[in-house]
C-alpha atoms as a PDB file:
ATOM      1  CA  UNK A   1       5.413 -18.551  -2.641  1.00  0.00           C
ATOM      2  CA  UNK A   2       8.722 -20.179  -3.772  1.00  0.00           C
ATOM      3  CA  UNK A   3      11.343 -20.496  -1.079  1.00  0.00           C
ATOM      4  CA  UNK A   4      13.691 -18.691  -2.856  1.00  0.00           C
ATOM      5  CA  UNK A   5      11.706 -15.934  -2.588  1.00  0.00           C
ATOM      6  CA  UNK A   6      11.083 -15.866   1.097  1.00  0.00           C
ATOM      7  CA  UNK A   7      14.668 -16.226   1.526  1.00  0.00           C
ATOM      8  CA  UNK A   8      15.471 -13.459  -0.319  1.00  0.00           C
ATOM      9  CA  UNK A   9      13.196 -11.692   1.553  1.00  0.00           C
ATOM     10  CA  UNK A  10      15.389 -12.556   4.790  1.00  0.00           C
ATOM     11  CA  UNK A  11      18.439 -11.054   3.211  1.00  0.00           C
ATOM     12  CA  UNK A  12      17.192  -8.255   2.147  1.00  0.00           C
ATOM     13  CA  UNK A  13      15.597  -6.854   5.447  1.00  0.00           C
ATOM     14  CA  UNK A  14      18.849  -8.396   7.264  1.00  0.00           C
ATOM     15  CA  UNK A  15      19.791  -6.708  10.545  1.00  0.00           C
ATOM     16  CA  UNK A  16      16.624  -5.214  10.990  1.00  0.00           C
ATOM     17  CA  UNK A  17      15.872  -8.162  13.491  1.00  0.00           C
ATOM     18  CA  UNK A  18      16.746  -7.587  17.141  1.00  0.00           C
ATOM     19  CA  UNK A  19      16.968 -10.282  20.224  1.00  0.00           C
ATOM     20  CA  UNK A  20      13.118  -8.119  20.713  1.00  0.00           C
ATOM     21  CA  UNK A  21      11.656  -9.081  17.606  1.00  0.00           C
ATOM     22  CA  UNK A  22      11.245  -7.097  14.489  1.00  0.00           C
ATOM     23  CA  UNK A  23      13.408  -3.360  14.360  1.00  0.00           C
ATOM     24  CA  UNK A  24      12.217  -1.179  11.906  1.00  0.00           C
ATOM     25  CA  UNK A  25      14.919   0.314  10.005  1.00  0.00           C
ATOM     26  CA  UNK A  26      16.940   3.033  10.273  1.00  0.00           C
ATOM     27  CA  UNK A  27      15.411   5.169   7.697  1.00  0.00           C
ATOM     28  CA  UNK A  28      12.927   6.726   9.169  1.00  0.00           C
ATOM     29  CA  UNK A  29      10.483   4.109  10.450  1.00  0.00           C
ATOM     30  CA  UNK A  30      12.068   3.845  14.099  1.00  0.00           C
ATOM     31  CA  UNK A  31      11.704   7.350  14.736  1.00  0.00           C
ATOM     32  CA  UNK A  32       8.104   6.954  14.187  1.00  0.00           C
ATOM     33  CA  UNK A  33       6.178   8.512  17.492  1.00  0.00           C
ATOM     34  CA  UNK A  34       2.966   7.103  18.591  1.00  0.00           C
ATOM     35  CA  UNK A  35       0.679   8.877  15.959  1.00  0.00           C
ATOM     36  CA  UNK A  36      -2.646   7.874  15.760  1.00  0.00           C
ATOM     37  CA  UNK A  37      -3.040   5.910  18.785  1.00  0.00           C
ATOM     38  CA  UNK A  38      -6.743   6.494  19.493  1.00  0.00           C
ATOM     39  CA  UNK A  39      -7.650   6.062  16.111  1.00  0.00           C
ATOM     40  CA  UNK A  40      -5.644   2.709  15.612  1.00  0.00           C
ATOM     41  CA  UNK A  41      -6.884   1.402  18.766  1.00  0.00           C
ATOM     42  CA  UNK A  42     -10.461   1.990  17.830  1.00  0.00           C
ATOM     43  CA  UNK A  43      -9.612   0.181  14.326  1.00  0.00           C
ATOM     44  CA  UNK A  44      -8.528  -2.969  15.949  1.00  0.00           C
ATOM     45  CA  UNK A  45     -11.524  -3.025  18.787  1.00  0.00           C
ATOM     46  CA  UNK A  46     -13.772  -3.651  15.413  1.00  0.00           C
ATOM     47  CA  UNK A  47     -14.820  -7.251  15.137  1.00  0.00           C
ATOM     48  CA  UNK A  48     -13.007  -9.198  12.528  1.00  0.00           C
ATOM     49  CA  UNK A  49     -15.904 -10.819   9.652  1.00  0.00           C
ATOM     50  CA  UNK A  50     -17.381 -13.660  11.082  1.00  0.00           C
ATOM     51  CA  UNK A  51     -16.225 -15.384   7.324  1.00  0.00           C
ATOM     52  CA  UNK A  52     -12.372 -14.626   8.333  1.00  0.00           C
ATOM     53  CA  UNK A  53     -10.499 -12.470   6.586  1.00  0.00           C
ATOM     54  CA  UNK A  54      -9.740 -13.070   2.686  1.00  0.00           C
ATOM     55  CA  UNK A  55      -8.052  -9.802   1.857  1.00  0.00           C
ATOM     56  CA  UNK A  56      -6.516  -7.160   3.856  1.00  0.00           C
ATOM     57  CA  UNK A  57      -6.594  -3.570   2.832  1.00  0.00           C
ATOM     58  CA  UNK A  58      -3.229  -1.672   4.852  1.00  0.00           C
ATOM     59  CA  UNK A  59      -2.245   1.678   4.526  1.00  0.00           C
ATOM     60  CA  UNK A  60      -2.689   5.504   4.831  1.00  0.00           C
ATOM     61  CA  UNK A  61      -5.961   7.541   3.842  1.00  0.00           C
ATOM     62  CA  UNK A  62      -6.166   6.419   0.422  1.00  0.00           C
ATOM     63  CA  UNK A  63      -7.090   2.797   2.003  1.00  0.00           C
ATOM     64  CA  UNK A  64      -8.852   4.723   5.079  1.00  0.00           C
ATOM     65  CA  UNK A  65     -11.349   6.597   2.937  1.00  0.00           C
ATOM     66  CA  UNK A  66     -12.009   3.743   0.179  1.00  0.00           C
ATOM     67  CA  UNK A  67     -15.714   1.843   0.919  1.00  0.00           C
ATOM     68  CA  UNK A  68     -14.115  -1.299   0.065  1.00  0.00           C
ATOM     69  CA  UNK A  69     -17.260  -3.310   1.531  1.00  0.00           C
ATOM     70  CA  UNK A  70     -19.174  -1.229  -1.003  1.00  0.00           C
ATOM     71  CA  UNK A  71     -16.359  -1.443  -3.670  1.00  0.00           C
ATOM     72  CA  UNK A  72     -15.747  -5.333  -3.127  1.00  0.00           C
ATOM     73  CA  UNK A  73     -18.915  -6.862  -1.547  1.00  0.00           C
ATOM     74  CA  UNK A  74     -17.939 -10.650  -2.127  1.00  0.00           C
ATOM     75  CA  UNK A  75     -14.575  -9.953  -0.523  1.00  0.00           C
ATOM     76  CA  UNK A  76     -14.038 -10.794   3.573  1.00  0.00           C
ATOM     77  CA  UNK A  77     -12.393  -7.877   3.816  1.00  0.00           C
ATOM     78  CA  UNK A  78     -10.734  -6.106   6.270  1.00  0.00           C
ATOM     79  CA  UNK A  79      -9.762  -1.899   6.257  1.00  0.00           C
ATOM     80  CA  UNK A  80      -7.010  -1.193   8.208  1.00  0.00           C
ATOM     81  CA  UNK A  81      -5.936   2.005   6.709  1.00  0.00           C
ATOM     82  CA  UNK A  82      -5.628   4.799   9.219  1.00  0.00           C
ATOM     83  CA  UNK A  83      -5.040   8.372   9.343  1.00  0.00           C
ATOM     84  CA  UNK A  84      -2.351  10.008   6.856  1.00  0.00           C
ATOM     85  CA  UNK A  85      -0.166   7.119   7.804  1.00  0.00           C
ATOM     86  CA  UNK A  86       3.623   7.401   6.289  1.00  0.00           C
ATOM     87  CA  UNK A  87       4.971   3.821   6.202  1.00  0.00           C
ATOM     88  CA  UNK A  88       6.972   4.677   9.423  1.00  0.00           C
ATOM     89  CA  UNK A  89       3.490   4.673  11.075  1.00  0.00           C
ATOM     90  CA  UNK A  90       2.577   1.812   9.749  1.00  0.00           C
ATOM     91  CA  UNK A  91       5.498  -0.041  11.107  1.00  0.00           C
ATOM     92  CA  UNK A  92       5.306   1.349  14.375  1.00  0.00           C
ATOM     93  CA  UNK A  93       1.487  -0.035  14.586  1.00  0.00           C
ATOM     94  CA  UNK A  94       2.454  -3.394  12.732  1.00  0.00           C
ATOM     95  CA  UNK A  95       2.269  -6.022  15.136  1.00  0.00           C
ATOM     96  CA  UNK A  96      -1.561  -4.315  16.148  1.00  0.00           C
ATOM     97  CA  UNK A  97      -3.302  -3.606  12.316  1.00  0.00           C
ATOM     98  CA  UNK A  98      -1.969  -7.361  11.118  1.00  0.00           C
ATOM     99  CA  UNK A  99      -2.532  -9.449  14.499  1.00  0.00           C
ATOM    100  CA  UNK A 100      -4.137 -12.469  14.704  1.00  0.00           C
ATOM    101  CA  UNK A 101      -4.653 -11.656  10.486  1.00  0.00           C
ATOM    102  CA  UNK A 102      -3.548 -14.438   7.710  1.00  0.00           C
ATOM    103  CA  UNK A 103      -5.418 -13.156   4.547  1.00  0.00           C
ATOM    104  CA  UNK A 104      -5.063 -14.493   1.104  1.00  0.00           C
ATOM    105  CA  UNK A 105      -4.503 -11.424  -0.190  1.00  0.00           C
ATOM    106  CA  UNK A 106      -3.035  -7.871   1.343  1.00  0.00           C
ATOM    107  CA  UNK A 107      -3.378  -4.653  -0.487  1.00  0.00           C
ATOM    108  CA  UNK A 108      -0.944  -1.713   0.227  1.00  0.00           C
ATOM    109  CA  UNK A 109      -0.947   1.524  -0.313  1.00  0.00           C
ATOM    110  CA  UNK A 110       1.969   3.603   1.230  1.00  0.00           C
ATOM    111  CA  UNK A 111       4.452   6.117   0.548  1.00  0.00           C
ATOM    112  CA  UNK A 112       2.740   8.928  -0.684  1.00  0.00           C
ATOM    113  CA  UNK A 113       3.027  10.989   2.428  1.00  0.00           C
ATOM    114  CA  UNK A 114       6.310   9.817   3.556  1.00  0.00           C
ATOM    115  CA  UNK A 115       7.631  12.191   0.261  1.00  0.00           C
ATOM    116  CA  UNK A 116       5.381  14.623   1.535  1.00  0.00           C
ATOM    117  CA  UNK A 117       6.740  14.924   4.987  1.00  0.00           C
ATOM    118  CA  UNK A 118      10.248  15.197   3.302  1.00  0.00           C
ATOM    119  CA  UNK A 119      11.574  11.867   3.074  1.00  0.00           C
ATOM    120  CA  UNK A 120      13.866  11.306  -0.273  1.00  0.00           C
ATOM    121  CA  UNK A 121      12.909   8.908  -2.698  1.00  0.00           C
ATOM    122  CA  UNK A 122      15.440   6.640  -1.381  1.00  0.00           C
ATOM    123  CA  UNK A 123      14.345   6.467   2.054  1.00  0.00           C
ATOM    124  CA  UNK A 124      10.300   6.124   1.012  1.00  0.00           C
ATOM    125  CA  UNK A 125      10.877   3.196  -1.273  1.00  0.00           C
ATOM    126  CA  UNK A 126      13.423   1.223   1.633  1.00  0.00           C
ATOM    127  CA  UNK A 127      10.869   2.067   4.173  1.00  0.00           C
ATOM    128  CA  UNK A 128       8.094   0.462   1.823  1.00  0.00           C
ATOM    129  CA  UNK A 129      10.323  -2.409   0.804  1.00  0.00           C
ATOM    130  CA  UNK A 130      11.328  -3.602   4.327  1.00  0.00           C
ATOM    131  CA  UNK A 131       7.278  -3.363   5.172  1.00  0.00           C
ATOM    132  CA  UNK A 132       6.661  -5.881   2.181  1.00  0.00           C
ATOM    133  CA  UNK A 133       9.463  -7.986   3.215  1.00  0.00           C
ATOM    134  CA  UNK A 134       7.690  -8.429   6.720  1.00  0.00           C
ATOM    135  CA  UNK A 135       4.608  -8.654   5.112  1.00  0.00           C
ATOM    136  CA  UNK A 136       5.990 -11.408   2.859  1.00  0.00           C
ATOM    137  CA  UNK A 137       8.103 -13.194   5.939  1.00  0.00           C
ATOM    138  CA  UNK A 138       4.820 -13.186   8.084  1.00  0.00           C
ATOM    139  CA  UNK A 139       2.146 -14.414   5.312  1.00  0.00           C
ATOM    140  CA  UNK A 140       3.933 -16.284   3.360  1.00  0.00           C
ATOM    141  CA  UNK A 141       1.493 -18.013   1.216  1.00  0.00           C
ATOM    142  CA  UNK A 142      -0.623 -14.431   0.784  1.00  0.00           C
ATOM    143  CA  UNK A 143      -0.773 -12.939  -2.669  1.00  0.00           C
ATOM    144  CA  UNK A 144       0.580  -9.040  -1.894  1.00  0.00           C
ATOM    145  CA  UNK A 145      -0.405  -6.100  -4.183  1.00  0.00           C
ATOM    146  CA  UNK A 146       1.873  -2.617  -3.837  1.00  0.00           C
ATOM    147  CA  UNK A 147      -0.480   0.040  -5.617  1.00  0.00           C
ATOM    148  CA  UNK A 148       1.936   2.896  -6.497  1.00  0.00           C
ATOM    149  CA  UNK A 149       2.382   6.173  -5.301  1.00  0.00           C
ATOM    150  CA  UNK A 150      -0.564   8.124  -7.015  1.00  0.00           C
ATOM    151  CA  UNK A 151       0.011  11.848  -8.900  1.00  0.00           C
ATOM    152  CA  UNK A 152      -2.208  14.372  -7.205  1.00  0.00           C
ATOM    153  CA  UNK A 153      -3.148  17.927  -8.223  1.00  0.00           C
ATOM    154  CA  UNK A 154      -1.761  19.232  -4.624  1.00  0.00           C
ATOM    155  CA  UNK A 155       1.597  17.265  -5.039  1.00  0.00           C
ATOM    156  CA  UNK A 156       2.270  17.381  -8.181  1.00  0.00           C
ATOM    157  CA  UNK A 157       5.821  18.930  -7.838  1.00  0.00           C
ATOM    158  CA  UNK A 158       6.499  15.658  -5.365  1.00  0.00           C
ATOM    159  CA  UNK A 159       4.894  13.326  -8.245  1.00  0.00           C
ATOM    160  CA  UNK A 160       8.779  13.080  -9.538  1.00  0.00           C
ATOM    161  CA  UNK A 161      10.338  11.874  -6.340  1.00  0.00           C
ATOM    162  CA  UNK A 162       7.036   9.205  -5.928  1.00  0.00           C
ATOM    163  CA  UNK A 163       8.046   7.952  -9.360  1.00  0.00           C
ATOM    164  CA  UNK A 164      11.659   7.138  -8.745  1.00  0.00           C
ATOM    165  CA  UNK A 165      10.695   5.240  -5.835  1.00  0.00           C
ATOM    166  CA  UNK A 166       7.907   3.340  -7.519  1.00  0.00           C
ATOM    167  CA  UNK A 167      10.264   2.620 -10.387  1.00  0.00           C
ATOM    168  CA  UNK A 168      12.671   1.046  -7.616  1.00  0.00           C
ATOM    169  CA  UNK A 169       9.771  -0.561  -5.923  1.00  0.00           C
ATOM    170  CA  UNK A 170       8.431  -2.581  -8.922  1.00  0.00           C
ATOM    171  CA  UNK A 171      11.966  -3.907  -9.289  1.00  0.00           C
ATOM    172  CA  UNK A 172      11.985  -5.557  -6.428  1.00  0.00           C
ATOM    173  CA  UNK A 173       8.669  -7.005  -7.139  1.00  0.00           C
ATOM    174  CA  UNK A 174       9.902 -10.471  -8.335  1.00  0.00           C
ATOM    175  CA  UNK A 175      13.179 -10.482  -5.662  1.00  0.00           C
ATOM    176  CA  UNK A 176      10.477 -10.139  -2.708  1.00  0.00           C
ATOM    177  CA  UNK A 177       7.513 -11.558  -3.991  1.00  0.00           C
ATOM    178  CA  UNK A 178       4.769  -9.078  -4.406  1.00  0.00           C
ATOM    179  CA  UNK A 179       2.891  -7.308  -7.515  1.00  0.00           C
ATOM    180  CA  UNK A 180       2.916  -3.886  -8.334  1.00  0.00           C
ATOM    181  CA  UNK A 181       0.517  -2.965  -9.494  1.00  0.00           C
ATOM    182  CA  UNK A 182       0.417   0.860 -10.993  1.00  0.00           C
ATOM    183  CA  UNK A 183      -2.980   3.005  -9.923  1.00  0.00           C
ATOM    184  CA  UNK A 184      -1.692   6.319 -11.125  1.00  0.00           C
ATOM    185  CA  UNK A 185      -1.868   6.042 -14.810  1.00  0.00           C
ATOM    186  CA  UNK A 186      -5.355   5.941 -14.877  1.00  0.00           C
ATOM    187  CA  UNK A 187      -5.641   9.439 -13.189  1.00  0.00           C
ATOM    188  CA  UNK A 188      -3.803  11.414 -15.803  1.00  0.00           C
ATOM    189  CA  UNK A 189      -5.505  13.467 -18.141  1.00  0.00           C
ATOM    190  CA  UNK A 190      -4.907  13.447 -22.326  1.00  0.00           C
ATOM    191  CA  UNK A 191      -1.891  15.710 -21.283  1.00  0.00           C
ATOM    192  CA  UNK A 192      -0.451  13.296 -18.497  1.00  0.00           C
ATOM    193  CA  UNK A 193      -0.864  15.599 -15.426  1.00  0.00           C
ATOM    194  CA  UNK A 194      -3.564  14.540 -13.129  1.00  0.00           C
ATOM    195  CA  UNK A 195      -7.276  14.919 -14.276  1.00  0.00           C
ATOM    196  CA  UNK A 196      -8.768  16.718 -11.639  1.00  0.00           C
ATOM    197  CA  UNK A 197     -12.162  14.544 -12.398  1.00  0.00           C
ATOM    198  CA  UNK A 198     -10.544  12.049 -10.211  1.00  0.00           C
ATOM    199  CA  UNK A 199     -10.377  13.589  -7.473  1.00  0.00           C
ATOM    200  CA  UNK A 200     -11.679  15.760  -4.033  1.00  0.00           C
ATOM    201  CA  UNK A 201     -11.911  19.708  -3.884  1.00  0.00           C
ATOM    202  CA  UNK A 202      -8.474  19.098  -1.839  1.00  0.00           C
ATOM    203  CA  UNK A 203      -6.618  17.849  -4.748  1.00  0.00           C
ATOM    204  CA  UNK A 204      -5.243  14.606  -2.435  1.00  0.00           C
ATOM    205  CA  UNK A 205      -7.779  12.590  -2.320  1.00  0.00           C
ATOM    206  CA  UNK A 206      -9.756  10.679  -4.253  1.00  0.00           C
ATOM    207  CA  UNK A 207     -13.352  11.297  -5.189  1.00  0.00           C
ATOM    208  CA  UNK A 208     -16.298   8.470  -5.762  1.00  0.00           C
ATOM    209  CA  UNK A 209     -14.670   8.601  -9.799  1.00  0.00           C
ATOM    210  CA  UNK A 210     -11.265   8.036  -8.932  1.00  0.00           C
ATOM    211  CA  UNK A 211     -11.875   5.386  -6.256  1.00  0.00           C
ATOM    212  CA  UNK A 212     -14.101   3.475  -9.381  1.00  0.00           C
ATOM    213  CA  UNK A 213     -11.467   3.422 -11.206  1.00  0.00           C
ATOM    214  CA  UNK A 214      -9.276   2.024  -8.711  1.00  0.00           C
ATOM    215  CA  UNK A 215     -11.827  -0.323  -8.171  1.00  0.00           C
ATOM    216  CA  UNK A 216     -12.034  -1.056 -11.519  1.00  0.00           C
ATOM    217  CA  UNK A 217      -7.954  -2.153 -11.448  1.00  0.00           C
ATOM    218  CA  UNK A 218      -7.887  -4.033  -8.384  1.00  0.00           C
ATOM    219  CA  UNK A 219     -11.239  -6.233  -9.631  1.00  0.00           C
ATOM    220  CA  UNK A 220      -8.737  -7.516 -12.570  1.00  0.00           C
ATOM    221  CA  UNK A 221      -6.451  -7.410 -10.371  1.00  0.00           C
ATOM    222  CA  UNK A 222      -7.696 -10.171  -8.080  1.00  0.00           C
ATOM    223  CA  UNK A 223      -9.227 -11.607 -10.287  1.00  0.00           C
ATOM    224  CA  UNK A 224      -6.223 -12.021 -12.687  1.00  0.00           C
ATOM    225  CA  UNK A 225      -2.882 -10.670 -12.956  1.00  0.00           C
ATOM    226  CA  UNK A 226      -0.920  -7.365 -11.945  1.00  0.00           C
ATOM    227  CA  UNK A 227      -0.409  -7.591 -15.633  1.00  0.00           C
ATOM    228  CA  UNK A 228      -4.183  -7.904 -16.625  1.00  0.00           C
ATOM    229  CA  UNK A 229      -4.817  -5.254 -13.937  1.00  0.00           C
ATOM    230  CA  UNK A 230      -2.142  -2.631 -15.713  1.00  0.00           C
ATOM    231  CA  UNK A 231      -3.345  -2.898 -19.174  1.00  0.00           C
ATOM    232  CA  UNK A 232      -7.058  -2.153 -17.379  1.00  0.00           C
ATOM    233  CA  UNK A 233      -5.394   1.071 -16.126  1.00  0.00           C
ATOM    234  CA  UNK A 234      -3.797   1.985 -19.500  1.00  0.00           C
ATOM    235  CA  UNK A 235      -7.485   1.088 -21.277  1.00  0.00           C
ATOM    236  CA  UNK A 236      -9.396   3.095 -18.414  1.00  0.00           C
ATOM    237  CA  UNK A 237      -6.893   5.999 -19.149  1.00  0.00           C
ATOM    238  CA  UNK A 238      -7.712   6.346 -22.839  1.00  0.00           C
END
């Protein structure tokens, strides 16, 4: 990663470092309680591979639920998804889900249930940025995939909020130094509201079809481009 890059990444998370390390900022992240404690501390009493770890998978369910051994069998790949994590939980947990980690490659997915515990698109998207600026500051030669905020049949009326912020988000992308790399399209049906074939009989979640298509993205993905990987989803959602 360029050095400009990882400077800019400094500025822009500027004054959330305190004489105790990392802060996490103001918008909602450091009011974060200890959610999910047992079920974080049983994720990081799993072994790490024996390989190492090429790729790290960090997030909330969506990452949780995914069988990315099945999904990505020559990856060394680590899950550390957890629970219905907002990025404010994912913060708070930071220094446990990531340490002793330095993957090639860290996929995120984040944000969907900050807007869905109330947070405005403005606070979701400066939440996720400042966790990609850490994530950039601490692994700075990893490659660092955002997937966006996904439209879901039970949100749907929240799906215009998780826009704006992914709009904002994939901005940044270049400023930071991470892709973005868009997931949703490929969910929508002919009439661009999401195809319920895609996804679990709670409308949040996806199904064994939606995570293949996923999978289907993030193969090109890592294999190629965030580019490469969108026009899959545009081609998958035809």
């Amino acid at each position: 990663m360029a050095k400009t890059r990882i400077g800019l990444s400094f500025a822009l998370v500027a004054g959330t470092w305190s004489t105790h390390g990392w802060a996490a900022p103001a918008t909602g992240a450091d009011k974060a309680a200890a959610r999910f404690e047992a079920e974080v501390a049983a994720l990081v009493a799993r072994p790490l591979p024996s390989e190492g770890v090429s790729t790290l998978f960090l997030g909330s369910s969506s990452i949780r639920l995914w069988d990315i051994d099945g999904s990505f069998p020559d990856l060394h790949a680590l899950n550390r998804g957890f629970g219905g994590a907002t990025t404010a939980d994912v913060l708070h947990h930071y220094e446990r889900i990531v340490a002793g980690v330095q993957p090639d490659t860290v996929i995120v997915y984040v944000g969907e249930n900050d807007i869905a515990a109330g947070a405005s698109a403005e606070m979701a998207q400066a939440d996720i940025l400042a966790l990609l600026s850490r994530l950039r500051s601490d692994m700075p030669r990893a490659r660092i995939a955002y997937l966006s905020m996904k439209p879901t049949p039970l949100r749907w009326d929240l799906y215009a909020k998780m826009a704006a912020a992914n709009a904002v988000i994939r901005a940044k992308s270049t400023e930071i130094g991470f892709d973005f790399v868009d997931v949703g399209g490929a969910l929508l049906d002919e009439g661009g509201k999401p195809d319920p074939r895609f996804f679990s009989v709670d409308g949040l979640h996806l199904n064994a079809q939606g995570y293949r298509r996923w999978t289907g993205i993030l193969a090109r993905y890592l294999s190629g481009s965030a580019d490469e990987a969108v026009r899959a989803a545009t081609s998958a959602a035809r």
